[in-house]
PDB file of N, CA and C in Angstrom:
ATOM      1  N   UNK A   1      -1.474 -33.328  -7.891  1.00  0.00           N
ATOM      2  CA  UNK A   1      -0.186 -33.030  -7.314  1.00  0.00           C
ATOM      3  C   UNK A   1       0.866 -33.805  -8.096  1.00  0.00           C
ATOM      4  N   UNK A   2       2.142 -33.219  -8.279  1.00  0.00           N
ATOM      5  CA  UNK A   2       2.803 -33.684  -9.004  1.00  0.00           C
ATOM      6  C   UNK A   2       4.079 -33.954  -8.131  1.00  0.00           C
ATOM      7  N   UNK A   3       5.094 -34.731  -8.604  1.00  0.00           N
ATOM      8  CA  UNK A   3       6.299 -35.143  -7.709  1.00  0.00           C
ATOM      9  C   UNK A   3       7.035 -33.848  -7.565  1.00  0.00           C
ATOM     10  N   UNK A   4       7.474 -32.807  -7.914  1.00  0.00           N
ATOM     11  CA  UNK A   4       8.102 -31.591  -8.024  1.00  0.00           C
ATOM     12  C   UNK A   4       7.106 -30.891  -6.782  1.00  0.00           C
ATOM     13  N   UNK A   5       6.025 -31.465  -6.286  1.00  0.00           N
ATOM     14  CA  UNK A   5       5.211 -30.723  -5.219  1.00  0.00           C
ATOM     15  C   UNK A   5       5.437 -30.853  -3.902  1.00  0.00           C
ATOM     16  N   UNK A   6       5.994 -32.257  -3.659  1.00  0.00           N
ATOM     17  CA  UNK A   6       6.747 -32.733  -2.543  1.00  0.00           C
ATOM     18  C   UNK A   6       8.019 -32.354  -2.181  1.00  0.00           C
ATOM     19  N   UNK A   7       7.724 -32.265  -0.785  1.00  0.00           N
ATOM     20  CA  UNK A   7       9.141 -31.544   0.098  1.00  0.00           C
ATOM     21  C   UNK A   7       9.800 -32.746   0.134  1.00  0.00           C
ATOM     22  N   UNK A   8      11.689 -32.412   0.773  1.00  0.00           N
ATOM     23  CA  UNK A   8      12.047 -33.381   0.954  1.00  0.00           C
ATOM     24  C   UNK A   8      11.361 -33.998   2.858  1.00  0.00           C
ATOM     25  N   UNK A   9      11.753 -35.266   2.780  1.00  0.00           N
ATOM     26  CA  UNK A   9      10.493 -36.210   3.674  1.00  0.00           C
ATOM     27  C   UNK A   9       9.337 -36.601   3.484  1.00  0.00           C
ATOM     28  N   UNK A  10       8.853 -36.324   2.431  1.00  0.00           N
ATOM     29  CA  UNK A  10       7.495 -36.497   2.306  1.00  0.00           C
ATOM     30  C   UNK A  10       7.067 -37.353   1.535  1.00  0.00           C
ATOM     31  N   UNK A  11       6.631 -38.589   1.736  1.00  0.00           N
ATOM     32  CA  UNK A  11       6.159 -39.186   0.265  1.00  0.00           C
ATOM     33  C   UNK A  11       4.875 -39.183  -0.122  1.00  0.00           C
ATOM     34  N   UNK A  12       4.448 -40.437  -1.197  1.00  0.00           N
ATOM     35  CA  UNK A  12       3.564 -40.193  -2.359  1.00  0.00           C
ATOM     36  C   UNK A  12       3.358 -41.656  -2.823  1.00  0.00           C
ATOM     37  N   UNK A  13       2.498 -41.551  -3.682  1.00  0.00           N
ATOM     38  CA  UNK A  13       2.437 -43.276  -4.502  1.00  0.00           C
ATOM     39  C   UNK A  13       1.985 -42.278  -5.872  1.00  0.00           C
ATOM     40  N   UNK A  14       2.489 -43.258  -7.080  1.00  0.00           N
ATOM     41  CA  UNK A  14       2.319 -42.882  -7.927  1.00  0.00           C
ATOM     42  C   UNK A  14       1.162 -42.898  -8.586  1.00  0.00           C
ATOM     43  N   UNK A  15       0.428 -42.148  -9.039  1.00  0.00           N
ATOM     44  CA  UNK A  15      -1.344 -42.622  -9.829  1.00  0.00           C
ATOM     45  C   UNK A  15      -0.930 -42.163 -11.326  1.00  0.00           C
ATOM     46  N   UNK A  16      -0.183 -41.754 -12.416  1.00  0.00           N
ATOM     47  CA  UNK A  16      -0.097 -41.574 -13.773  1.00  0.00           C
ATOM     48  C   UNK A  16       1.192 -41.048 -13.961  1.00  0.00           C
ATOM     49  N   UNK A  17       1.694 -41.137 -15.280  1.00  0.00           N
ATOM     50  CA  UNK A  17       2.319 -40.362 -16.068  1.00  0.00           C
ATOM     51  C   UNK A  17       2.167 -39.795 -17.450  1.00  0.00           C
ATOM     52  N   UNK A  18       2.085 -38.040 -16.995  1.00  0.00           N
ATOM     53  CA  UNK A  18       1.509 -37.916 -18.028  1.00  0.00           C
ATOM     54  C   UNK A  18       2.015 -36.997 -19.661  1.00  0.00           C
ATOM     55  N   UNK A  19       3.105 -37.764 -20.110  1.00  0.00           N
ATOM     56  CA  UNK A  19       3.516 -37.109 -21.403  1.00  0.00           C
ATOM     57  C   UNK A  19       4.349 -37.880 -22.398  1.00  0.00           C
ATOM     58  N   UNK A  20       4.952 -37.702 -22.983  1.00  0.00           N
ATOM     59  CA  UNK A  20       4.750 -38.093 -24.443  1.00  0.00           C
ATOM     60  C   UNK A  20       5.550 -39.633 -23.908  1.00  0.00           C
ATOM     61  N   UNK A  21       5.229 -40.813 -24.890  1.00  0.00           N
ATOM     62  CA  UNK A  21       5.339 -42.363 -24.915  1.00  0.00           C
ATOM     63  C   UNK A  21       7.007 -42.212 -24.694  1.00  0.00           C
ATOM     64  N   UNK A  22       7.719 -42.106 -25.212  1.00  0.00           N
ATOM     65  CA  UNK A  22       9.495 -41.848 -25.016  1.00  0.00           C
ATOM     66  C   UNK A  22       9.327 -41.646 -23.403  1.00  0.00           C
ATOM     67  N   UNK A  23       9.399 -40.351 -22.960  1.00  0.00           N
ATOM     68  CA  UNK A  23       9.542 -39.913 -21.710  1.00  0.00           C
ATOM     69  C   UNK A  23       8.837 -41.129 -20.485  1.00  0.00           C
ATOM     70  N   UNK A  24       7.504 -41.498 -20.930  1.00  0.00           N
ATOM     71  CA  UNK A  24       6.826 -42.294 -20.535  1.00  0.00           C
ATOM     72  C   UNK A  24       7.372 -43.968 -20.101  1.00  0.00           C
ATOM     73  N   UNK A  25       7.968 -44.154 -20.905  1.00  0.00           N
ATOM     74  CA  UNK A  25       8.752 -45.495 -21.354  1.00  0.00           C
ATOM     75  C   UNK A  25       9.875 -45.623 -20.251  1.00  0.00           C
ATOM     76  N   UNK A  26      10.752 -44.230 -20.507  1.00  0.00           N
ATOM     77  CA  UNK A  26      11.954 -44.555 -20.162  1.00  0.00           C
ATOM     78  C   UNK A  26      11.638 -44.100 -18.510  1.00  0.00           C
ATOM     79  N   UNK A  27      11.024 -43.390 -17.761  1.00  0.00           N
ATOM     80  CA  UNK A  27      10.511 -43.722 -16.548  1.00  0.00           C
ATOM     81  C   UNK A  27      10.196 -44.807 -16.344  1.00  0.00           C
ATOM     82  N   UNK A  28       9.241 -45.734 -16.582  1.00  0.00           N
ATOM     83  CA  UNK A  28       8.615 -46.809 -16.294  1.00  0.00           C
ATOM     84  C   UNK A  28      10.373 -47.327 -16.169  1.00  0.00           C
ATOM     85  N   UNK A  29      10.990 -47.342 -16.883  1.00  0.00           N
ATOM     86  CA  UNK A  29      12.190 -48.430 -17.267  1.00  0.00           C
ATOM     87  C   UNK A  29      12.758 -48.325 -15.775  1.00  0.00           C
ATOM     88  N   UNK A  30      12.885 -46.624 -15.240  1.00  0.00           N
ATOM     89  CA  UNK A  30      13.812 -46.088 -14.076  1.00  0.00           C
ATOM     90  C   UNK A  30      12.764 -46.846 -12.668  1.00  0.00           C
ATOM     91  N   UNK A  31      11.210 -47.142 -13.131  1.00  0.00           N
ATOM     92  CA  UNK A  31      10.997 -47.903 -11.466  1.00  0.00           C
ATOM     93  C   UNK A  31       9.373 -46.915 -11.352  1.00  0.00           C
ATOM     94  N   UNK A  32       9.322 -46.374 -12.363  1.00  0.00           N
ATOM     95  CA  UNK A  32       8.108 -45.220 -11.701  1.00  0.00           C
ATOM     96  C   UNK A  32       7.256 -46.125 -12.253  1.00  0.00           C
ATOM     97  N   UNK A  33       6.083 -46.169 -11.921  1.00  0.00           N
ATOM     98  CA  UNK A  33       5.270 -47.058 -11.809  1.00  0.00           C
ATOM     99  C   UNK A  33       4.151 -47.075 -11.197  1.00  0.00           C
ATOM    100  N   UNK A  34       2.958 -47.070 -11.801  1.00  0.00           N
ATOM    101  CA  UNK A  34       1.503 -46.419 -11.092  1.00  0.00           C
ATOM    102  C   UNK A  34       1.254 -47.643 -10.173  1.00  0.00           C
ATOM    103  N   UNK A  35       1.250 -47.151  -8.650  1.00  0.00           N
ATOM    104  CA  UNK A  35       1.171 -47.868  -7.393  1.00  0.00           C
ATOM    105  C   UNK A  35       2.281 -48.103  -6.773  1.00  0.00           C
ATOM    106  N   UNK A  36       3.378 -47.455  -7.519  1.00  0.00           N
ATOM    107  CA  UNK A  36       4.722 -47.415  -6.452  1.00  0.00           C
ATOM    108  C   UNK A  36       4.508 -45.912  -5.478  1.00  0.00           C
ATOM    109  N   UNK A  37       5.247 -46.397  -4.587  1.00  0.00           N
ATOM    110  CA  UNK A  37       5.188 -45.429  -3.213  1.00  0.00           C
ATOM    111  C   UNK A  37       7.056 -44.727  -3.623  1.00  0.00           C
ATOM    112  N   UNK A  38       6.815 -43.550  -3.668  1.00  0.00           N
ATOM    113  CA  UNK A  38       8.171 -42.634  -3.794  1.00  0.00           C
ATOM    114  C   UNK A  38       8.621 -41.450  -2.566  1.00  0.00           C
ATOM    115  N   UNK A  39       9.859 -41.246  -2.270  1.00  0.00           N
ATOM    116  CA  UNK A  39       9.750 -40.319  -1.239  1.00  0.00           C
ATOM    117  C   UNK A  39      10.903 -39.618  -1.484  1.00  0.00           C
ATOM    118  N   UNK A  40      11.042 -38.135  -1.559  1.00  0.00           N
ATOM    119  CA  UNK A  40      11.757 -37.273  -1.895  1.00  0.00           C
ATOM    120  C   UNK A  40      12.428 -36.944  -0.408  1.00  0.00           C
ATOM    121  N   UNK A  41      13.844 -37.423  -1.406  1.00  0.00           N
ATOM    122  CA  UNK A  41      14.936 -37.521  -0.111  1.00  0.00           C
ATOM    123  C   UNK A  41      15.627 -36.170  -0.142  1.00  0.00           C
ATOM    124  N   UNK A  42      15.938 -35.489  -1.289  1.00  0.00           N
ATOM    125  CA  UNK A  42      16.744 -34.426  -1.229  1.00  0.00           C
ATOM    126  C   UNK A  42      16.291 -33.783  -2.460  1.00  0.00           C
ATOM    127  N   UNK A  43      16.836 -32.556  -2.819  1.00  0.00           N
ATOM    128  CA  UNK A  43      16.953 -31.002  -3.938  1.00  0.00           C
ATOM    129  C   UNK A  43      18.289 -30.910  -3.350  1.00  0.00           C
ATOM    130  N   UNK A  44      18.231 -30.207  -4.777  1.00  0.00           N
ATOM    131  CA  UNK A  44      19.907 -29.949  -5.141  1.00  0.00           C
ATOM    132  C   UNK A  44      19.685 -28.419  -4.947  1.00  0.00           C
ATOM    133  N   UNK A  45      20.785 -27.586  -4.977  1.00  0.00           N
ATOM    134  CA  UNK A  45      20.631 -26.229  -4.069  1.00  0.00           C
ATOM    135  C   UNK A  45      19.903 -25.507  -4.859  1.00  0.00           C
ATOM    136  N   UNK A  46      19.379 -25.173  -6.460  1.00  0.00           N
ATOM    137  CA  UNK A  46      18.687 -24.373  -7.044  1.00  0.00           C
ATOM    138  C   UNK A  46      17.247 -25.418  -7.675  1.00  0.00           C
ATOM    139  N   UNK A  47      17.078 -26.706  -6.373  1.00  0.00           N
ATOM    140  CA  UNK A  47      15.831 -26.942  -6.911  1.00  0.00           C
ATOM    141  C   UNK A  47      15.911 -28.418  -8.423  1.00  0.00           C
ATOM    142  N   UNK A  48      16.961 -28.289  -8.561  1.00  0.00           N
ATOM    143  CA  UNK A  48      17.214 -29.423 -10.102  1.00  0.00           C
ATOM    144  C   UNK A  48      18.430 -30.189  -9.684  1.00  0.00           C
ATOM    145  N   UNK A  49      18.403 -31.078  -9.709  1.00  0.00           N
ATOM    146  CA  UNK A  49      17.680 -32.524 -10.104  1.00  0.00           C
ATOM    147  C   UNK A  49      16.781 -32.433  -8.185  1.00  0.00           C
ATOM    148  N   UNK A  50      16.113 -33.061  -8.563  1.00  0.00           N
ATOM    149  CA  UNK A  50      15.498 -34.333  -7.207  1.00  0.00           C
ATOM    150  C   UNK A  50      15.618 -35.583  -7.336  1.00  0.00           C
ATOM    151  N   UNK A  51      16.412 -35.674  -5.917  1.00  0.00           N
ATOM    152  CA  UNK A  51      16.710 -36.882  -5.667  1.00  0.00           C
ATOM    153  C   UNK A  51      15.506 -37.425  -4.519  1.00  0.00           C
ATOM    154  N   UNK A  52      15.123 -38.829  -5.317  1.00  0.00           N
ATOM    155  CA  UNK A  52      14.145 -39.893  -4.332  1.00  0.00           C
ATOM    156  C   UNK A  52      14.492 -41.406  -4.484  1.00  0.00           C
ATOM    157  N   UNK A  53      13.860 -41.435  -3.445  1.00  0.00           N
ATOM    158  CA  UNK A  53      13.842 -42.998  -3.501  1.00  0.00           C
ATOM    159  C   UNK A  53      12.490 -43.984  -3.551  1.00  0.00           C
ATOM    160  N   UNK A  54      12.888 -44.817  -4.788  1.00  0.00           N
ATOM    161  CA  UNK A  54      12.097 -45.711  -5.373  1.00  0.00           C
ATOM    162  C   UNK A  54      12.593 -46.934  -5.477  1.00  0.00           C
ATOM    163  N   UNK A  55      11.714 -47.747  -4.900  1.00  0.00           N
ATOM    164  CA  UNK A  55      11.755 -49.572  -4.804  1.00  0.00           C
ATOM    165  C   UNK A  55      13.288 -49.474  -4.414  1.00  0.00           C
ATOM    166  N   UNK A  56      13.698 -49.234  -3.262  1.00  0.00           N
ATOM    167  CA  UNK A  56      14.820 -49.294  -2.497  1.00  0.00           C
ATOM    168  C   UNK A  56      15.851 -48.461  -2.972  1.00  0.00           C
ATOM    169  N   UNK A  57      15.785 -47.397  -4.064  1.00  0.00           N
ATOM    170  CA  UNK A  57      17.175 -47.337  -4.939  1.00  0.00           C
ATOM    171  C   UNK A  57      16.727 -45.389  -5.010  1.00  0.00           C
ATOM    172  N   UNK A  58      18.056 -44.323  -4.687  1.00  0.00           N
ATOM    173  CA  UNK A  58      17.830 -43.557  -4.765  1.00  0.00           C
ATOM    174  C   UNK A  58      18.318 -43.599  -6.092  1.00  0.00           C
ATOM    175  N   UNK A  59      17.333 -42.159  -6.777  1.00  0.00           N
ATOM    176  CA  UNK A  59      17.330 -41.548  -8.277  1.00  0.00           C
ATOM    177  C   UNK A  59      17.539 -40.196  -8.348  1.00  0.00           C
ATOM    178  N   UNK A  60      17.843 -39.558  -9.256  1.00  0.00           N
ATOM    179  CA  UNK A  60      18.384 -38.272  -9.752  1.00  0.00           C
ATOM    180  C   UNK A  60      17.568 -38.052 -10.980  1.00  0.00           C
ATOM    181  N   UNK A  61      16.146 -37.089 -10.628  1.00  0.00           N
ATOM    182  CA  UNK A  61      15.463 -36.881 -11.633  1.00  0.00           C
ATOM    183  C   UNK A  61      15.581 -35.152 -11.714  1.00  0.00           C
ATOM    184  N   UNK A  62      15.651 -34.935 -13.044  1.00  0.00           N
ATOM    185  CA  UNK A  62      14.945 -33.490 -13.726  1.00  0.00           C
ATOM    186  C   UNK A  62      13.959 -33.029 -12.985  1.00  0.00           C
ATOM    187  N   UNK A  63      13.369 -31.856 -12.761  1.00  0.00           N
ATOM    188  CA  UNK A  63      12.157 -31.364 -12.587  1.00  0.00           C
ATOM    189  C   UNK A  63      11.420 -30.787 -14.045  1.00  0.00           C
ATOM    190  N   UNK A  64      11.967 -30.855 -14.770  1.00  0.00           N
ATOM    191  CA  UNK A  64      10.790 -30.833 -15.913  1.00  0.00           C
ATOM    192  C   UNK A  64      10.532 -32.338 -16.383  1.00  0.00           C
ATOM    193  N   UNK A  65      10.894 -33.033 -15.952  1.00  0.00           N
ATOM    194  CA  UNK A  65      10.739 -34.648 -16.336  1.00  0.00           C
ATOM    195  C   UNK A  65       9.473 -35.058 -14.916  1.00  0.00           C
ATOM    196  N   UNK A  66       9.572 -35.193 -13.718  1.00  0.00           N
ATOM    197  CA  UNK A  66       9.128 -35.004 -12.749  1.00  0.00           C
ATOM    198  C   UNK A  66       8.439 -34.457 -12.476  1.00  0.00           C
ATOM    199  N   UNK A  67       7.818 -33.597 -13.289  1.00  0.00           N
ATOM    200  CA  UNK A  67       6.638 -32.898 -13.503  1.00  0.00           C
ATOM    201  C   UNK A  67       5.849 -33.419 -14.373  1.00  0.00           C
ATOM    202  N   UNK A  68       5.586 -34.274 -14.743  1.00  0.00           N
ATOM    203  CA  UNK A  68       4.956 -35.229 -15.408  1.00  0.00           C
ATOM    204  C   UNK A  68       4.281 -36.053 -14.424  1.00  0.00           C
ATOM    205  N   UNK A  69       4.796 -36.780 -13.324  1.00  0.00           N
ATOM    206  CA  UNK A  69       4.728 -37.799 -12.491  1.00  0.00           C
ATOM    207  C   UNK A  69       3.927 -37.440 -11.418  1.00  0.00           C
ATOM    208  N   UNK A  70       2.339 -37.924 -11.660  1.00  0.00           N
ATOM    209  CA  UNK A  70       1.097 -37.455 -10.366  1.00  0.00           C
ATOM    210  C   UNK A  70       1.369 -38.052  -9.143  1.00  0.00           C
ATOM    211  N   UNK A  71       0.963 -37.807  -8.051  1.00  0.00           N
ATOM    212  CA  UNK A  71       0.768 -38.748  -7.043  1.00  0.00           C
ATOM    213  C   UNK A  71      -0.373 -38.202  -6.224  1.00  0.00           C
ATOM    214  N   UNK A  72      -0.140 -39.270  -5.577  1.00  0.00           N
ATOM    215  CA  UNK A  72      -0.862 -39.481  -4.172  1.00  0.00           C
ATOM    216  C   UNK A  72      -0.465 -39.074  -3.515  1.00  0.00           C
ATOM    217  N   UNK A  73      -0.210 -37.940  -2.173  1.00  0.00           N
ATOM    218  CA  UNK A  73       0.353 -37.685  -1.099  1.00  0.00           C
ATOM    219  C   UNK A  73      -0.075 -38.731  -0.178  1.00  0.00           C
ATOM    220  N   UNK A  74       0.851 -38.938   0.867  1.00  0.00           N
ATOM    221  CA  UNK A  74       1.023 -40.529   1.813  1.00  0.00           C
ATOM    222  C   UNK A  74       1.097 -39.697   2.975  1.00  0.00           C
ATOM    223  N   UNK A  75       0.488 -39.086   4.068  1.00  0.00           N
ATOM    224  CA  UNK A  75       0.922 -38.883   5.011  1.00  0.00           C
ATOM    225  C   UNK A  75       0.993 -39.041   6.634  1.00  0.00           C
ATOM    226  N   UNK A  76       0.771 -40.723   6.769  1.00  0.00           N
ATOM    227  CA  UNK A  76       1.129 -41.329   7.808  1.00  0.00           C
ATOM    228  C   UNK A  76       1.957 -42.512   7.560  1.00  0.00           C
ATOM    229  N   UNK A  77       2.789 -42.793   6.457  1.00  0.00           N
ATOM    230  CA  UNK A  77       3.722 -43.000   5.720  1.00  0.00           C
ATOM    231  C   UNK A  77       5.399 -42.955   6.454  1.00  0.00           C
ATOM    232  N   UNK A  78       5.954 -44.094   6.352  1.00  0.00           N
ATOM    233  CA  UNK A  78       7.602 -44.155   6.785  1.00  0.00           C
ATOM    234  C   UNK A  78       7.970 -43.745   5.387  1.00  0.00           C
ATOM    235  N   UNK A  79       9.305 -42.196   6.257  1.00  0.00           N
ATOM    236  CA  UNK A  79       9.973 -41.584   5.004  1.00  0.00           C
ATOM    237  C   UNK A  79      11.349 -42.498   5.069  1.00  0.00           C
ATOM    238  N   UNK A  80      11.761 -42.396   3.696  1.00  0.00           N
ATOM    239  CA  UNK A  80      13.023 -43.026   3.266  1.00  0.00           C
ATOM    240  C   UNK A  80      14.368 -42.038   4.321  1.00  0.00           C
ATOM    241  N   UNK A  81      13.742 -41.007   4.638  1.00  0.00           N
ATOM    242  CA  UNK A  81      15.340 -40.483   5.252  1.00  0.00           C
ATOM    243  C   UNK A  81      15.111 -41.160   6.706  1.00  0.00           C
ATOM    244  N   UNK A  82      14.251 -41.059   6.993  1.00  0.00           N
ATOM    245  CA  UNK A  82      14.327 -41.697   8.593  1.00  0.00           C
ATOM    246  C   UNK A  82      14.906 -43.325   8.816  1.00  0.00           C
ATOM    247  N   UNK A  83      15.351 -44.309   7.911  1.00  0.00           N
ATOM    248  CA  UNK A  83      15.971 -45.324   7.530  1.00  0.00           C
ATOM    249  C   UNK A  83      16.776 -45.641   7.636  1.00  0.00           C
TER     250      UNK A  83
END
C-alpha cells in the first residue's frame, strides 16, 4: 500500500521508499522516514497535492512523488484531524 492509497483520516507508518536516491533524499529531508506514523489530512479537489501530517507539521506532497512512499495501514490509530 502506498500513501496515495489512504483516505483522508486514515493513517499509516512508513515501511520504505521506493525510487531513485534524489527523490529519496529529499523526502527523508521533508520528515518521511521508515517508522514514522503519517496521516492524510486532506486532497485537493482533483486529487493533487496531498496534504498530511508528519512529526507534528502538515505537508503538501505530489501524488506521483507519494507514490513512492509504502506503508503500514494503522487502524486503531488517533487521526491528526480529530486534534
Amino acid at each position: 500500500m502506498s500513501l496515495v492509497d489512504l483516505n483522508p483520516g486514515q493513517n499509516g507508518i512508513i515501511e520504505n521508499i521506493l525510487c531513485d536516491m534524489k527523490l529519496s533524499k529529499r523526502l527523508q529531508a521533508l520528515g518521511c522516514i521508515e517508522g514514522t506514523e503519517v496521516c492524510i489530512k486532506n486532497r485537493a479537489p482533483f486529487g493533487d497535492p496531498i496534504i498530511i501530517n508528519i512529526r507534528g507539521f502538515d505537508l503538501a506532497i505530489r501524488k506521483k512523488d507519494a507514490i513512492h512512499i509504502s506503508l503500514k495501514e494503522i487502524t486503531d490509530g488517533n487521526c491528526c484531524i480529530s486534534r
